[in-house]
Protein backbone atom coordinates (compact mmCIF):
# COMPACT_ATOMS: atom_id res chain seq x y z
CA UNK A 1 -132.49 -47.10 99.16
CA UNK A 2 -131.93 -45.72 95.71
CA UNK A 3 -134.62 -44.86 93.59
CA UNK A 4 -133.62 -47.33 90.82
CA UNK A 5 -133.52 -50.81 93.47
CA UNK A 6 -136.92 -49.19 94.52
CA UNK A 7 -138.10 -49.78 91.37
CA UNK A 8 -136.35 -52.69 90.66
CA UNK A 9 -137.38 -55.08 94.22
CA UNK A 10 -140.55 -53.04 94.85
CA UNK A 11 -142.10 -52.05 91.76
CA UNK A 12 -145.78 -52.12 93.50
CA UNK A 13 -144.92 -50.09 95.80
CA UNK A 14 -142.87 -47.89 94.36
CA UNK A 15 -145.97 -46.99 91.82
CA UNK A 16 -147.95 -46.59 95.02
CA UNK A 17 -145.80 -44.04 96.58
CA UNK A 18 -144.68 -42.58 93.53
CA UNK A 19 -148.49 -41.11 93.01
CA UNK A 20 -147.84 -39.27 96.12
CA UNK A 21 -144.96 -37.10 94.82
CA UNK A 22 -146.27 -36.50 91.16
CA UNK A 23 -149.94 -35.80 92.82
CA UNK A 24 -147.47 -33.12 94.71
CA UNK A 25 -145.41 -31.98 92.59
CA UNK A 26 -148.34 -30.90 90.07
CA UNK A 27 -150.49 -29.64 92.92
CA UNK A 28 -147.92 -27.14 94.28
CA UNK A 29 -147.13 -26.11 90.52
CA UNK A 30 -150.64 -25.27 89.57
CA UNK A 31 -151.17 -23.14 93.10
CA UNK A 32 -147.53 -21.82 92.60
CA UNK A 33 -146.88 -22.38 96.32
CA UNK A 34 -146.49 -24.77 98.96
CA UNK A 35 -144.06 -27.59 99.65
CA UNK A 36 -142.98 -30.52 97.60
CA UNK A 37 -140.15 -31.69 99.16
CA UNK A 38 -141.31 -33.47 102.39
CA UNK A 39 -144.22 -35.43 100.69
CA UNK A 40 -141.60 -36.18 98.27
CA UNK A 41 -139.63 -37.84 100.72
CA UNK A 42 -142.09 -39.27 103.50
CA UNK A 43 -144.68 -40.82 100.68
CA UNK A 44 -142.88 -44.14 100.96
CA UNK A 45 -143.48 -44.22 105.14
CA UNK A 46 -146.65 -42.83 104.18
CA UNK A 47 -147.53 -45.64 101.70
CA UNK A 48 -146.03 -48.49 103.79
CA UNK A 49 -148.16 -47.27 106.76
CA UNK A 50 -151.34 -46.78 104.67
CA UNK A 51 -151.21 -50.40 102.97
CA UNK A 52 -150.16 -52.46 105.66
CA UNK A 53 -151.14 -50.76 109.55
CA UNK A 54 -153.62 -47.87 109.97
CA UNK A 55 -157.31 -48.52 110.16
CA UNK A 56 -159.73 -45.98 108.88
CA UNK A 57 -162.40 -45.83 107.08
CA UNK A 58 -163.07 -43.07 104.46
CA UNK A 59 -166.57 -44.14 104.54
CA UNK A 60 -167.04 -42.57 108.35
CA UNK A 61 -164.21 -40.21 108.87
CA UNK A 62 -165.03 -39.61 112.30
CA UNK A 63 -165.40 -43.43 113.22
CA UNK A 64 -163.99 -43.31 117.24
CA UNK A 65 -161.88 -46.32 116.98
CA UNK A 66 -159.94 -45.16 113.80
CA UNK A 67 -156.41 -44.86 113.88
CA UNK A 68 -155.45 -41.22 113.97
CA UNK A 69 -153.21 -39.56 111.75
CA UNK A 70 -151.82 -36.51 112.33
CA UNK A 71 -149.57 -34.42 110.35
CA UNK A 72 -147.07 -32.24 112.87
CA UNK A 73 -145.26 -30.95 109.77
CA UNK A 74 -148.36 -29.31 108.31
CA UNK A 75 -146.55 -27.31 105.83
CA UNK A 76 -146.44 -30.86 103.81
CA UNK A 77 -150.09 -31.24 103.87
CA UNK A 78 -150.07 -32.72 100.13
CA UNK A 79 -148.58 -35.97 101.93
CA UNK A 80 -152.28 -36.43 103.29
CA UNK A 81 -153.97 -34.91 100.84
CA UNK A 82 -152.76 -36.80 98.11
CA UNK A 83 -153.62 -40.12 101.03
CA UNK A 84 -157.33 -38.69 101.27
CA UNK A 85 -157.83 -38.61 97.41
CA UNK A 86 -156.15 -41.49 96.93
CA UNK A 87 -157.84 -44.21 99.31
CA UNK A 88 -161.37 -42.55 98.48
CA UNK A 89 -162.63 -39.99 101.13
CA UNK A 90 -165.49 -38.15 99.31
CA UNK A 91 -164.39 -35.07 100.50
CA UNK A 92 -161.33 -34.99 98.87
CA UNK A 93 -162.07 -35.35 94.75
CA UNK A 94 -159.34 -34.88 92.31
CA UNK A 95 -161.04 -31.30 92.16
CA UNK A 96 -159.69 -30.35 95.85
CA UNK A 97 -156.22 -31.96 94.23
CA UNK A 98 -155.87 -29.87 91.38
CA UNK A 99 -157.49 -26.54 93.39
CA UNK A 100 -154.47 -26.80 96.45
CA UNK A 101 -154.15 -23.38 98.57
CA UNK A 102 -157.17 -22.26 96.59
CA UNK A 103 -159.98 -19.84 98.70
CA UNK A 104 -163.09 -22.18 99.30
CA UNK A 105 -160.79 -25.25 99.13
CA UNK A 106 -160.43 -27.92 101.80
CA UNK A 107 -157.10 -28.67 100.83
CA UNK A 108 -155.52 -25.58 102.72
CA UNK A 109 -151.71 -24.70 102.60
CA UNK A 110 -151.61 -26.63 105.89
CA UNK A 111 -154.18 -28.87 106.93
CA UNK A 112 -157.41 -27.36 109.20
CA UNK A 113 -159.93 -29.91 110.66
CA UNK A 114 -162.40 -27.77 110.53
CA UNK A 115 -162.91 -28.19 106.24
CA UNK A 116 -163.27 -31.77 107.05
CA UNK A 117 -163.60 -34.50 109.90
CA UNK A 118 -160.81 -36.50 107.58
CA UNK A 119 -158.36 -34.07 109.08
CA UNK A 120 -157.63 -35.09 112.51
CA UNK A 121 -156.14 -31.60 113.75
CA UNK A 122 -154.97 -28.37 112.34
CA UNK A 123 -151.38 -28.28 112.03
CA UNK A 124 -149.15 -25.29 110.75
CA UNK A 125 -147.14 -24.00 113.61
CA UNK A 126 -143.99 -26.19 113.96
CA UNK A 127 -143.76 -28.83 117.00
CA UNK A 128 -147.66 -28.53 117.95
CA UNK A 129 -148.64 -31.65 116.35
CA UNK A 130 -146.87 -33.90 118.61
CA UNK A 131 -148.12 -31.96 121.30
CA UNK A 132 -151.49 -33.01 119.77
CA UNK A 133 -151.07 -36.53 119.38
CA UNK A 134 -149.80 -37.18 123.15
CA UNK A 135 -153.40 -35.45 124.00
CA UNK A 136 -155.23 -37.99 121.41
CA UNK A 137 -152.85 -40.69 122.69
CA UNK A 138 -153.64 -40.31 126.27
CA UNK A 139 -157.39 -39.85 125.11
CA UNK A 140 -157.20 -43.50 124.24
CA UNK A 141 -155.63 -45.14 127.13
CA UNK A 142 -158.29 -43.53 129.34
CA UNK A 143 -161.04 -44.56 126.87
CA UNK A 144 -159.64 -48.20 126.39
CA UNK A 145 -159.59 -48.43 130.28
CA UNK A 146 -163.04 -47.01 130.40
CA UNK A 147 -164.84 -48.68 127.84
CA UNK A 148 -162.58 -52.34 127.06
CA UNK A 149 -159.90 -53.08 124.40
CA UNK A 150 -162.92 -54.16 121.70
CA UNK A 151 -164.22 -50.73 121.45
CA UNK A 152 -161.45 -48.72 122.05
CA UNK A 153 -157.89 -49.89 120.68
CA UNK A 154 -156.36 -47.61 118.09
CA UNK A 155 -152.76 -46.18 117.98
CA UNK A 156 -151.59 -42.54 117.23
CA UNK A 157 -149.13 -41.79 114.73
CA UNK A 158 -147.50 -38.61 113.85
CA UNK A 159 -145.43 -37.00 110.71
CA UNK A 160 -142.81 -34.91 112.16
CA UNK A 161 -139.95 -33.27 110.74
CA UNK A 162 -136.58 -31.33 111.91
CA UNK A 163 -138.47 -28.03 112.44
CA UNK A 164 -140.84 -30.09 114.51
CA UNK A 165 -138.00 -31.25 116.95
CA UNK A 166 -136.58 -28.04 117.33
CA UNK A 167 -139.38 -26.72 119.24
CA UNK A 168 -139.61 -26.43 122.41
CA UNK A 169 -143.17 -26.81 122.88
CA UNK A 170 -141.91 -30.87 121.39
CA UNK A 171 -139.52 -31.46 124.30
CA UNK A 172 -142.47 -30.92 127.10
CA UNK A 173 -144.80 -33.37 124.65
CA UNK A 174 -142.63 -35.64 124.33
CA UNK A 175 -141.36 -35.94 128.37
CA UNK A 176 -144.96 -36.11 129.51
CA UNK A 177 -145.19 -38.89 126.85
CA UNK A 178 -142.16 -40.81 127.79
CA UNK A 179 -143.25 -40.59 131.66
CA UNK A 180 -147.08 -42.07 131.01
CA UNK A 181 -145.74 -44.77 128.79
CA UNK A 182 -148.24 -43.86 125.46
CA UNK A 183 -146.99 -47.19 123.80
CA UNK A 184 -150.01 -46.34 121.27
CA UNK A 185 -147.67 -43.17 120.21
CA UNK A 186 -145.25 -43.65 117.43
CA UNK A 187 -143.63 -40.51 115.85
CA UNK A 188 -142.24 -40.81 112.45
CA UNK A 189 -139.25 -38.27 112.02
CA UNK A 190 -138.70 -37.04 108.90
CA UNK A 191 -134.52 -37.10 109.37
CA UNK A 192 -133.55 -35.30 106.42
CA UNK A 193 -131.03 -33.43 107.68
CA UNK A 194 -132.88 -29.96 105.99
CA UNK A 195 -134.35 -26.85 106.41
CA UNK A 196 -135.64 -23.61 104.53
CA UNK A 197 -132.38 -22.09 105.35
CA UNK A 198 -129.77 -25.11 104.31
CA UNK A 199 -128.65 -27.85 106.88
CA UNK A 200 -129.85 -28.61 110.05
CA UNK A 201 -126.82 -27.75 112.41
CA UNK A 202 -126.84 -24.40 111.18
CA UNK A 203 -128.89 -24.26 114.13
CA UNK A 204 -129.52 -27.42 115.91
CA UNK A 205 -126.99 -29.69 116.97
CA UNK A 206 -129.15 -32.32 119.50
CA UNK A 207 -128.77 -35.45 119.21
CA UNK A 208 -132.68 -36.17 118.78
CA UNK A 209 -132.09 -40.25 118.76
CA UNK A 210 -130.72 -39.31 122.50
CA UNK A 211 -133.33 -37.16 123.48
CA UNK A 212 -136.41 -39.35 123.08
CA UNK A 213 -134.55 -42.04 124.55
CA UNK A 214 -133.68 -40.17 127.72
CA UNK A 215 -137.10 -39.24 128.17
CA UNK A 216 -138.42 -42.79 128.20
CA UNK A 217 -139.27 -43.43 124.10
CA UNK A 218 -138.12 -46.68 122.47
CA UNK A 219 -136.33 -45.78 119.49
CA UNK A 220 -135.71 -47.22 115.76
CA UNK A 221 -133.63 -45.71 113.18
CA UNK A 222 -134.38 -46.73 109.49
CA UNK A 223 -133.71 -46.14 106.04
CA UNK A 224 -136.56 -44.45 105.22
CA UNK A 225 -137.00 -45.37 101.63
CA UNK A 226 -137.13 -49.06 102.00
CA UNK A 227 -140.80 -50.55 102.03
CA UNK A 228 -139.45 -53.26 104.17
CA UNK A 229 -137.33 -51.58 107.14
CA UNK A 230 -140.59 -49.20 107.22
CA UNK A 231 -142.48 -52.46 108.14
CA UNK A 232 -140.80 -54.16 110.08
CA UNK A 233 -140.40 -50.89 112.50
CA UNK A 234 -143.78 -50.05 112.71
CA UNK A 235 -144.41 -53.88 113.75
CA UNK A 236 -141.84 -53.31 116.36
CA UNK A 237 -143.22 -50.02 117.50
CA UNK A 238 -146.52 -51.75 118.62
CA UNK A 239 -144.86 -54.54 120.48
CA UNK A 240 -143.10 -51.65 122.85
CA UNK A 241 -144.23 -50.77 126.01
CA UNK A 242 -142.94 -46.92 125.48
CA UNK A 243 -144.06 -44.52 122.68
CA UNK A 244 -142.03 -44.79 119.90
CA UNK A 245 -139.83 -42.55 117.72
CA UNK A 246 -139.15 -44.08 114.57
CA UNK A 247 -135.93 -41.92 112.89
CA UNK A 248 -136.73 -42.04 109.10
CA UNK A 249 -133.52 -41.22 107.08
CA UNK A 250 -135.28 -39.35 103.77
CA UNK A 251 -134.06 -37.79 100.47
CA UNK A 252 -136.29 -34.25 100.54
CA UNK A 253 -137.84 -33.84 97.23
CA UNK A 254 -136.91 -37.12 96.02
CA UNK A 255 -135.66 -37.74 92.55
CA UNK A 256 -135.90 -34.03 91.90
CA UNK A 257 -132.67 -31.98 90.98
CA UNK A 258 -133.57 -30.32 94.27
CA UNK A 259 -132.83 -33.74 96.60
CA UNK A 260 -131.24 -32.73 99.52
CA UNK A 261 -131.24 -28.95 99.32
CA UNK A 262 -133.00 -26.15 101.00
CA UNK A 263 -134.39 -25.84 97.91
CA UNK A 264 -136.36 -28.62 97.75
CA UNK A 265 -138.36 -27.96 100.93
CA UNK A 266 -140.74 -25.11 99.33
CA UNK A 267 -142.11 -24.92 95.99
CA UNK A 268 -140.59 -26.75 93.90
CA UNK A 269 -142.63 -25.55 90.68
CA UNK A 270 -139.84 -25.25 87.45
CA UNK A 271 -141.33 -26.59 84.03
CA UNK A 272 -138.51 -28.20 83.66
CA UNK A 273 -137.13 -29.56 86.77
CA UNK A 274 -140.73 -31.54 87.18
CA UNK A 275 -140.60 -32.63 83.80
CA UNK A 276 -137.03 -33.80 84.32
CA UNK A 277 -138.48 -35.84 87.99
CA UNK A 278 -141.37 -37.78 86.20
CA UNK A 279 -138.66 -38.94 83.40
CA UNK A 280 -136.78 -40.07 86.84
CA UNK A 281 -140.19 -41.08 88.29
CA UNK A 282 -140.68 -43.62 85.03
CA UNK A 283 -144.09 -41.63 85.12
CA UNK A 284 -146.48 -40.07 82.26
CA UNK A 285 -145.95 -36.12 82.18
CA UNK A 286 -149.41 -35.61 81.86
CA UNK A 287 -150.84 -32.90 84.99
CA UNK A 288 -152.68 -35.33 88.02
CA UNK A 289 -151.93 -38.45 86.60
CA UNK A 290 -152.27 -41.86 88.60
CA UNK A 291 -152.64 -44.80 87.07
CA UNK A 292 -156.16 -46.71 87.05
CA UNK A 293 -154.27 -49.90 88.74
CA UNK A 294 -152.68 -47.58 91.67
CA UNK A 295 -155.87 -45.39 92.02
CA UNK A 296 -157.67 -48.62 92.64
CA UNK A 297 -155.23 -50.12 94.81
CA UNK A 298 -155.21 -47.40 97.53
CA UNK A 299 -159.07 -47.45 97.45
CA UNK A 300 -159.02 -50.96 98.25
CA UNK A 301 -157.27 -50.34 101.34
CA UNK A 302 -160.55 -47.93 102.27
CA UNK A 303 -162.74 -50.75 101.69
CA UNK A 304 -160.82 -53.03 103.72
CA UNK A 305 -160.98 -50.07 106.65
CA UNK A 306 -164.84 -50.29 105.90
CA UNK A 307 -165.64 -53.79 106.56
CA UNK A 308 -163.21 -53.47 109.91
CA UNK A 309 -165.74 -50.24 110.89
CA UNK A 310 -168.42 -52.26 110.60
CA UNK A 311 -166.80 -55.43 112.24
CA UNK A 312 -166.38 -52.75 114.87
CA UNK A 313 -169.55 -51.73 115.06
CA UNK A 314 -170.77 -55.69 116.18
CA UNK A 315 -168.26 -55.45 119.48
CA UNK A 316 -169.81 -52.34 120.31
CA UNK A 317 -173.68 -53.34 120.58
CA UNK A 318 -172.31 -55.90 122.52
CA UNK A 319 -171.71 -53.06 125.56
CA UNK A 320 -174.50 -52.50 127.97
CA UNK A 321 -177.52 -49.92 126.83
CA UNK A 322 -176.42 -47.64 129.75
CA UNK A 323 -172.38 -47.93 128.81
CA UNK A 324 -173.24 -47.13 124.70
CA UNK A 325 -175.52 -43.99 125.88
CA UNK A 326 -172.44 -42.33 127.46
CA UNK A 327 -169.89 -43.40 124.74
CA UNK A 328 -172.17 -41.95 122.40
CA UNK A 329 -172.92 -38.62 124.40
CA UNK A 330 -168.95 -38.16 124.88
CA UNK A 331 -168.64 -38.64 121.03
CA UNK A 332 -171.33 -36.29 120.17
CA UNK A 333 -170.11 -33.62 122.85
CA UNK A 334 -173.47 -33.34 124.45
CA UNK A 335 -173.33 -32.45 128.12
CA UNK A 336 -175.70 -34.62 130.87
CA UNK A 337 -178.77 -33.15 132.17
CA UNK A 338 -177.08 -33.83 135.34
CA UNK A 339 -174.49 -30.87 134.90
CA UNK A 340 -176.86 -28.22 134.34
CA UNK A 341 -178.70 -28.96 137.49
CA UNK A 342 -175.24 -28.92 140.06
CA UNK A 343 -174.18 -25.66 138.11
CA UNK A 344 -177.68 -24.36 139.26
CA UNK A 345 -176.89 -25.55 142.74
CA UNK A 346 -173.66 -24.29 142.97
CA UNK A 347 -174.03 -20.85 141.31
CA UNK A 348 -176.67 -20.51 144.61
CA UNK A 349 -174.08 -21.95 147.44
CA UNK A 350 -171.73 -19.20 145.80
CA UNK A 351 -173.89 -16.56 146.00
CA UNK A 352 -174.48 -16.75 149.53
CA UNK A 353 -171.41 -17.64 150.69
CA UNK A 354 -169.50 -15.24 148.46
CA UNK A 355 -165.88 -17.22 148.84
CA UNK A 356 -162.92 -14.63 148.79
CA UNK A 357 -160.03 -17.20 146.44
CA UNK A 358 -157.80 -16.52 143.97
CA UNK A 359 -159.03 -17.32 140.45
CA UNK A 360 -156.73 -20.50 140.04
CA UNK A 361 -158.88 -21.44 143.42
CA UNK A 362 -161.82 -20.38 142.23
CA UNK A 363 -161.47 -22.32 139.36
CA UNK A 364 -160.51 -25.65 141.09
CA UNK A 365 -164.26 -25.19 142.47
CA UNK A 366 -165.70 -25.01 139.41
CA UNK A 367 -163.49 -28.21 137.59
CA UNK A 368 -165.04 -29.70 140.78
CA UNK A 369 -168.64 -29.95 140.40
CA UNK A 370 -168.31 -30.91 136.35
CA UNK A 371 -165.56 -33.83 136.49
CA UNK A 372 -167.75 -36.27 138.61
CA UNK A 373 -170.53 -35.07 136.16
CA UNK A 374 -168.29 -35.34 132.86
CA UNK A 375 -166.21 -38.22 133.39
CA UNK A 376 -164.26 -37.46 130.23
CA UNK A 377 -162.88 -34.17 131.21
CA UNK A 378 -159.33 -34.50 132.68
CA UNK A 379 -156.42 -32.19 134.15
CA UNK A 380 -154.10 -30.89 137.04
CA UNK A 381 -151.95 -27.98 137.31
């Protein structure tokens, strides 16, 4: 969809999303480094997905039945970023905005969850994020089974661009997704067709629609630029029985002289050629500016994700005493007393009978007397 029926059919939006890219574009001009183009490109997926599906709260970041978010093409961490100032998370001030790849700053080049719990991973190298989210997604189906549907029913949904798909750490993610049936997976592919070096079949030539659906992943292909084709595949996803891949046909670096080069996948940080974007954008030229009706728009969307926490919060005192005491001891990633005592008891059996296995054996032992203990560990070899 072009940027001028954009404004034209969806002017709301379009203002929505459009705070993404100038937050970007000005962030990665002040730090002199980082990469415009994919937020550029993904902000209107971003802002359809924000306003209309995921459930968080910025109020409790770490809330267990949020929807996660996770962002496989890290290197476009001003996508999420600019979503974490925008819809209120305290941690995440204009300040972080304007100080972008700064030392001390949460708002790394690529995102690392350790600066704040409103970062659900760290993602830089290319592909592991979907490895990631098949982990989180499989962490829910074996909570939801454990615990019901009204505690634990969230989905998974992932950012992932061409780099992302080229890696082969991807193709064993997304198999052992396919084969377990994570319907509460849905991938959005950032199918711009570019890389840092030009197009993508300078060195890929896979047919990636193909390849998720061989290995069991109901598939949509979009424009990815219309508000309502966004929509109405993300409603589509979550009536699937299989993860989903939803292909995303972008513009990288949007608007920008720069759409749909090479060039617009790094730093796109010319006087000129931003200047030249906002005129495009219909937006003011001054440094970090969002309008006071957008800026409260997106927060509303956090307070709506509050009062569903707390709605939340009334189906889960209504679990037995003895089945909120372990939910909350998994979440807080204490171990049972139990444990400490049968690694006591088995460190003695082993020291008198002195077993002669190999490692991967001895090891099996081990996994042995802590899974019965700590139901929440899983694994196989």
């Amino acid at each position: 969809m072009l940027i001028e029926k954009l404004q034209k059919e969806h002017p709301v939006h379009w203002k929505n999303a459009t705070a993404i890219r100038v937050l970007t574009l000005d962030a990665v001009a002040a730090a002199n480094s980082g990469h415009s183009g994919m937020p550029m490109g993904m902000a209107d997926v971003a802002t359809v997905l924000f306003f209309n599906h995921l459930k968080f709260d910025p109020k409790t970041p770490s809330w267990p039945d949020r929807d996660r978010l996770i962002l496989s093409a890290g290197h476009g961490s001003m996508l999420l970023y600019s979503l974490l100032y925008l819809t209120g998370y305290e941690d995440f001030p204009i300040e972080e905005i304007k100080n972008f790849r700064q030392l001390g700053a949460r708002t790394a080049g690529h995102p690392e969850n350790f600066l704040s719990q409103a970062i659900e991973t760290t993602t830089g190298p290319l592909g592991q994020g979907i490895a990631n989210s098949v982990g989180f997604a499989m962490a829910e189906e074996i909570q939801r089974a454990k615990f019901g549907k009204n505690v634990i029913d969230h989905y998974t949904y992932v950012f992932a661009g061409d780099g992302c798909l080229m890696e082969g750490v991807s193709q064993e993610a997304i198999t052992l997704a396919g084969r377990q049936e994570l319907s509460k997976l849905i991938v959005f592919w950032d199918n711009n067709n570019i890389t840092i070096d030009g197009k993508v079949d300078l060195a890929d030539a896979t047919n990636q629609v193909d390849r998720f659906k061989s290995s069991g992943w109901h598939v949509l292909e979009i424009d990815g630029h219309d508000p309502i084709q966004i929509d109405q595949a993300i409603i589509e996803a979550k009536k699937s029985n299989k993860p989903t891949m939803i292909a995303c046909k972008t513009h990288i670096a949007l608007g920008s002289s720069a759409q749909d080069t090479s060039k617009g996948h790094g730093a796109l940080t010319d006087k000129s050629l931003i200047e030249e974007t906002k005129k495009v954008y219909g937006w003011s030229q001054d440094a970090f500016f969002v309008p006071t009706e957008v800026k409260a728009a997106w927060e509303t969307i956090g307070q709506k994700g509050h009062e569903k926490k707390l709605s939340w919060e009334n189906r889960f005192s209504s679990l037995s005493q003895k089945k909120q005491s372990e939910f909350l001891r998994m979440y807080s990633m204490e171990v049972p007393v139990a444990l400490n005592r049968a690694i006591n008891k088995f460190k003695k059996t082993i020291t008198v009978d002195q077993p002669k296995v190999a490692t991967r054996k001895s090891s099996e032992m081990v996994l042995n007397v802590i899974n019965p203990i700590m139901t929440e560990t899983i694994g196989g070899s």
